[in-house]
N, C-alpha and C. Protein backbone atom coordinates (compact mmCIF):
# COMPACT_ATOMS: atom_id res chain seq x y z
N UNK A 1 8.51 -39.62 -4.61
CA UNK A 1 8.42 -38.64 -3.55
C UNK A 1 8.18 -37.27 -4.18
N UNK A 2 7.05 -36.50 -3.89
CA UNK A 2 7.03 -34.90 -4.26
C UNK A 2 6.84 -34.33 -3.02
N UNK A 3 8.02 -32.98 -3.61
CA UNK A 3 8.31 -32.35 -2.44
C UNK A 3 7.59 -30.93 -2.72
N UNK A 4 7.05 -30.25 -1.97
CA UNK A 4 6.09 -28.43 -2.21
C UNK A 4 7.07 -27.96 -1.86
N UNK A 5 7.49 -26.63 -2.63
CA UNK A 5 8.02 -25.88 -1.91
C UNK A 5 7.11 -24.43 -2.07
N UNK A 6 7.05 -23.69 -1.04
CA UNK A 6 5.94 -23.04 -0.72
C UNK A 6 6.61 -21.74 -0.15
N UNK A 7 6.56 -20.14 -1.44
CA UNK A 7 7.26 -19.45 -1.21
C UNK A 7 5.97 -18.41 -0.77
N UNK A 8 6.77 -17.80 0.58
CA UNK A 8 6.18 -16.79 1.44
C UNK A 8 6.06 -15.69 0.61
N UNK A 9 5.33 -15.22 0.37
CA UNK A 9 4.84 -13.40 -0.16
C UNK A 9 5.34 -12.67 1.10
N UNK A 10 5.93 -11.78 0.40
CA UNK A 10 5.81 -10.58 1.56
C UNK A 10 5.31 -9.19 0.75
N UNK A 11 3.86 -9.68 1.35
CA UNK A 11 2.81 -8.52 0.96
C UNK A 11 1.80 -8.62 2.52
N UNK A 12 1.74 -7.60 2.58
CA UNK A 12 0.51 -7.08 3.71
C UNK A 12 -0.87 -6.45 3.20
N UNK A 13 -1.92 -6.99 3.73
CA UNK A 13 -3.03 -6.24 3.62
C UNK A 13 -3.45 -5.69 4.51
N UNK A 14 -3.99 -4.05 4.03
CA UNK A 14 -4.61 -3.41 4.78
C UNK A 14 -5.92 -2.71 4.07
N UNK A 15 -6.86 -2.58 5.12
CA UNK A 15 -8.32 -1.39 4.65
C UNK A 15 -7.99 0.00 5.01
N UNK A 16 -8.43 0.54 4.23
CA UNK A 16 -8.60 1.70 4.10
C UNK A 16 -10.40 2.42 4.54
N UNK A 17 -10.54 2.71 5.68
CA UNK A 17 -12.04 2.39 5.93
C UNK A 17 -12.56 4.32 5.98
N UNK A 18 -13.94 4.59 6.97
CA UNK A 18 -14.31 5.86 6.57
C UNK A 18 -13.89 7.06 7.38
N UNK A 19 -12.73 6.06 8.21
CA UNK A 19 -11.96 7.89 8.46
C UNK A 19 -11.13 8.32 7.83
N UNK A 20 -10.91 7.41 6.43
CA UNK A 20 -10.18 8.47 5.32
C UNK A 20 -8.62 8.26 5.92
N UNK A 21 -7.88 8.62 5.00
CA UNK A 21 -6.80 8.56 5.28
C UNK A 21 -6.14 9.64 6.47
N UNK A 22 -5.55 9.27 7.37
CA UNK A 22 -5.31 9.79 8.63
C UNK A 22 -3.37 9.41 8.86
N UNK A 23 -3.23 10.42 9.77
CA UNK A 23 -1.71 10.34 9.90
C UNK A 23 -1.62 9.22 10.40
N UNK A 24 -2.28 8.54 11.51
CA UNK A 24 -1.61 7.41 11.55
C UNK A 24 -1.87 5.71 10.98
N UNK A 25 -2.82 6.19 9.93
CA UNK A 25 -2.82 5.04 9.00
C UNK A 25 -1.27 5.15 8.27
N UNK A 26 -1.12 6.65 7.92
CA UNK A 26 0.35 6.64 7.21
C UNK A 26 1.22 6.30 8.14
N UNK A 27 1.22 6.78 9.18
CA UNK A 27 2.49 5.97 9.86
C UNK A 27 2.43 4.29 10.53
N UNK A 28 1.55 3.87 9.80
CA UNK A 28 1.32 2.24 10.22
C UNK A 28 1.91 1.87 9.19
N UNK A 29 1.43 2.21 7.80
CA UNK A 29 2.27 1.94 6.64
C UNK A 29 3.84 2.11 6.48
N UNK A 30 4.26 2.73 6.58
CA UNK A 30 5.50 3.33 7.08
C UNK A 30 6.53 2.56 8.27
N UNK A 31 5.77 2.36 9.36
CA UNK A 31 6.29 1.11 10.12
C UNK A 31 6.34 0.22 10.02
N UNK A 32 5.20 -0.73 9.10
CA UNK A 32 5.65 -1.78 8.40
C UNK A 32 6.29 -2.04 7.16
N UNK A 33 6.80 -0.75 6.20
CA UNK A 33 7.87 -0.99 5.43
C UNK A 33 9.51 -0.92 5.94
N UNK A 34 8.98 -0.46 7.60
CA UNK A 34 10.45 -0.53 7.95
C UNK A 34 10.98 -2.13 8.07
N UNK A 35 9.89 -2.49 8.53
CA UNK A 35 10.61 -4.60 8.53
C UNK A 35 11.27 -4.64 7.10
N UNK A 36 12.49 -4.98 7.29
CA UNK A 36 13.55 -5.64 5.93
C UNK A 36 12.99 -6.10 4.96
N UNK A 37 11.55 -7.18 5.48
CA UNK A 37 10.91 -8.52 4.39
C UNK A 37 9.55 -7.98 3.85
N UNK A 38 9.72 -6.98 4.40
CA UNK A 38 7.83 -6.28 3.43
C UNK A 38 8.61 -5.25 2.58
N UNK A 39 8.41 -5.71 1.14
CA UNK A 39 8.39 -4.98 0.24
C UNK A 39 7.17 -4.69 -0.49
N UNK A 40 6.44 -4.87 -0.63
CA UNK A 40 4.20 -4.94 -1.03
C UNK A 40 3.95 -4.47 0.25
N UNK A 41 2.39 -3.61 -0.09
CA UNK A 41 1.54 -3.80 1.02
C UNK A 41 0.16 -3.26 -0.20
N UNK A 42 -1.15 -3.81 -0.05
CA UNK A 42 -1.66 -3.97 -0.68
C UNK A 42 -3.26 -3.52 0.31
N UNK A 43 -3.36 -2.07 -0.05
CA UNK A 43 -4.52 -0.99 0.53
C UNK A 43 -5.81 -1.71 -0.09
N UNK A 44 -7.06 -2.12 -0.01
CA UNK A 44 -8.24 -2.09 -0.11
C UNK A 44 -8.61 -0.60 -0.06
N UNK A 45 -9.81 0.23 0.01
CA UNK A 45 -10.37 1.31 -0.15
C UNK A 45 -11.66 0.80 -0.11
N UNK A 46 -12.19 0.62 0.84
CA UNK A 46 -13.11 0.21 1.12
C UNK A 46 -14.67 1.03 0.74
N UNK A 47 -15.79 0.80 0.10
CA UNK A 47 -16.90 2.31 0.01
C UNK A 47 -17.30 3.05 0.99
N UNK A 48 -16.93 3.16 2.20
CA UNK A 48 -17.56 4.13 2.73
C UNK A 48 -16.15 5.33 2.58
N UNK A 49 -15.23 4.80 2.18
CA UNK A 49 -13.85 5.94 1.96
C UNK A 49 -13.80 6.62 0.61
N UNK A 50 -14.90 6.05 0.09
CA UNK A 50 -14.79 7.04 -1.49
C UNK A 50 -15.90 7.25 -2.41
N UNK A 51 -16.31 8.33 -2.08
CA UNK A 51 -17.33 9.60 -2.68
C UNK A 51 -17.07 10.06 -3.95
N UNK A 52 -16.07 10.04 -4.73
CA UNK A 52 -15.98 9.89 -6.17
C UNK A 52 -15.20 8.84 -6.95
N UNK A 53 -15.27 7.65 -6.31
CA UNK A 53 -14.89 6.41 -7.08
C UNK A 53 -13.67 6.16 -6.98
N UNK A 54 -13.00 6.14 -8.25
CA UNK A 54 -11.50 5.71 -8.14
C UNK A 54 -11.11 7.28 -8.02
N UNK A 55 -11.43 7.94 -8.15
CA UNK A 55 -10.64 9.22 -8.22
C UNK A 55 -10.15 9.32 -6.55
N UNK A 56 -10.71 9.34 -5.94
CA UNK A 56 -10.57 9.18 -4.30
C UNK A 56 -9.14 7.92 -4.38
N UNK A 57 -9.53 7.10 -5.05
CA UNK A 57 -8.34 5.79 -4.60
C UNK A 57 -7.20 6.14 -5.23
N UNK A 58 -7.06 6.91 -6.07
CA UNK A 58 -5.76 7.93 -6.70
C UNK A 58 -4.88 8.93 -5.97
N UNK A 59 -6.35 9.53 -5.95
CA UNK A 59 -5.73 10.62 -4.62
C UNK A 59 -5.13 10.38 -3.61
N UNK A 60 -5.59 9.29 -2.97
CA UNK A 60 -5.18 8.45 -1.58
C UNK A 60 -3.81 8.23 -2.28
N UNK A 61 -3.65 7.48 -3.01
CA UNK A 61 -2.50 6.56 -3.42
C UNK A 61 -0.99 7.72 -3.26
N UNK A 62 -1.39 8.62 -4.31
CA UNK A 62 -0.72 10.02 -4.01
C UNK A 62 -0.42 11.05 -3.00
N UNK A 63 -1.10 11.10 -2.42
CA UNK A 63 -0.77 11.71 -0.23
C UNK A 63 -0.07 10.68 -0.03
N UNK A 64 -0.18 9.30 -0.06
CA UNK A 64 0.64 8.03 0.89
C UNK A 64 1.77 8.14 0.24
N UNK A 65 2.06 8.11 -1.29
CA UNK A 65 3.58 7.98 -1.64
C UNK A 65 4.26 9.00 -1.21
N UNK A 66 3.28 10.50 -1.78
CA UNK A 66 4.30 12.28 -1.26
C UNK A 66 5.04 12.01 0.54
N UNK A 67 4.31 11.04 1.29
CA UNK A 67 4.63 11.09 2.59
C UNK A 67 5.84 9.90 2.69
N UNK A 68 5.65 8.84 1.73
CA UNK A 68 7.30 7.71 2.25
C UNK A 68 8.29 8.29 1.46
N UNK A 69 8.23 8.79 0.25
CA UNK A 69 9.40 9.22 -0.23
C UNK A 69 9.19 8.87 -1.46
N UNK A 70 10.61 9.12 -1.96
CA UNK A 70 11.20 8.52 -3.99
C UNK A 70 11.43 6.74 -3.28
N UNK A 71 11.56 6.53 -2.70
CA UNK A 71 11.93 4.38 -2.83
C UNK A 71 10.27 3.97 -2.48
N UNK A 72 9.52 4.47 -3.06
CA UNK A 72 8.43 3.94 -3.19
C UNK A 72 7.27 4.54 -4.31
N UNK A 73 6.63 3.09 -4.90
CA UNK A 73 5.81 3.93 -5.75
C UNK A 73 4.33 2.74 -5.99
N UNK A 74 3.66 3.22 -6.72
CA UNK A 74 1.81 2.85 -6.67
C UNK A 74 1.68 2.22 -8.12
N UNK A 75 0.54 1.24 -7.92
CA UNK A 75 0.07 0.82 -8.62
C UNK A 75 -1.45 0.63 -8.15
N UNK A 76 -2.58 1.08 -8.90
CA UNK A 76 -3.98 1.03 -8.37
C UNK A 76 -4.97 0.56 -9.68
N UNK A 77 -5.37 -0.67 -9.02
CA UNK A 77 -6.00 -1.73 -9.55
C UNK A 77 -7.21 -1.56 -8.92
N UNK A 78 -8.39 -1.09 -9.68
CA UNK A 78 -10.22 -1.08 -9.09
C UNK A 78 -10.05 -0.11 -7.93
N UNK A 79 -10.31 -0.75 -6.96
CA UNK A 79 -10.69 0.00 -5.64
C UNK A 79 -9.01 -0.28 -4.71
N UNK A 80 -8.14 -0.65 -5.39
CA UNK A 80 -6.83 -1.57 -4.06
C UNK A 80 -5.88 -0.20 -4.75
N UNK A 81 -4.74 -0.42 -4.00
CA UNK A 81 -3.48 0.17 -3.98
C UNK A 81 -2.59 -0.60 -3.84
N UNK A 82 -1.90 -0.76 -4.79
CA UNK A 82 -0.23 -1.93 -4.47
C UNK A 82 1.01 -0.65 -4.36
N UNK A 83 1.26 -0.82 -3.03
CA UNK A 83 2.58 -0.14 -3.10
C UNK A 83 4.02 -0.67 -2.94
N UNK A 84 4.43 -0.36 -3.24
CA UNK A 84 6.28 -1.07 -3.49
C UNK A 84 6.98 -0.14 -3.19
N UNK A 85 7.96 -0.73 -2.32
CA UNK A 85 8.90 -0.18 -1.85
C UNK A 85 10.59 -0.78 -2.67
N UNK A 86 11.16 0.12 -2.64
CA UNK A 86 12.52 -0.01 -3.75
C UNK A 86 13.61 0.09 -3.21
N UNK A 87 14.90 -0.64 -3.54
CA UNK A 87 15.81 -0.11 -2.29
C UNK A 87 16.49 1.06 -2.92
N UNK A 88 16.62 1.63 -4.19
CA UNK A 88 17.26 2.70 -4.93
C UNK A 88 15.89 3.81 -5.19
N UNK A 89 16.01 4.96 -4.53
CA UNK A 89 15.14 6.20 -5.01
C UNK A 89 14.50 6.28 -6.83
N UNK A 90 13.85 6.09 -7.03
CA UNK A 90 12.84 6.11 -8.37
C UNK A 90 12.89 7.55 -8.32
N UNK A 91 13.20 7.77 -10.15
CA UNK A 91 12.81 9.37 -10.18
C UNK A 91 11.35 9.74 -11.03
């Protein structure tokens, strides 16, 4: 007998498309780190959102963290954004 066991991610994807980052993309983000079980959420940056490459997907990354706080922080891989949320403030 083999048994799967099959562990749920709790990561969300979202695009990042060409109206640029907007208040209420941040507060979509933000509402879904309030659910207990999303700790990831994992931004795409799609090309029509960035006119100087990764530098744009940096920048982005940086407005979104200055706005959740210290219990969250970035990691940016190509064109994506992995953000993590922490339950202790990061200094």
């Amino acid at each position: 007998m083999i048994i799967f066991i099959i562990k749920m991610t709790s990561q969300i994807e979202m695009q990042l498309g060409k109206k640029g980052l907007t208040i209420e993309f941040i507060n979509n983000i933000k509402k879904r780190f309030e659910n207990n079980k999303i700790n990831n959420i994992k931004i795409s940056v799609l090309k029509s959102a960035r006119q100087n490459g990764k530098n744009d997907v940096k920048e982005y990354a940086e407005k979104i963290l200055e706005f959740l706080g210290k219990k969250f922080t970035y990691r940016v891989l190509g064109f994506s954004i992995f953000l993590k949320k922490w339950r202790k403030a990061r200094s």
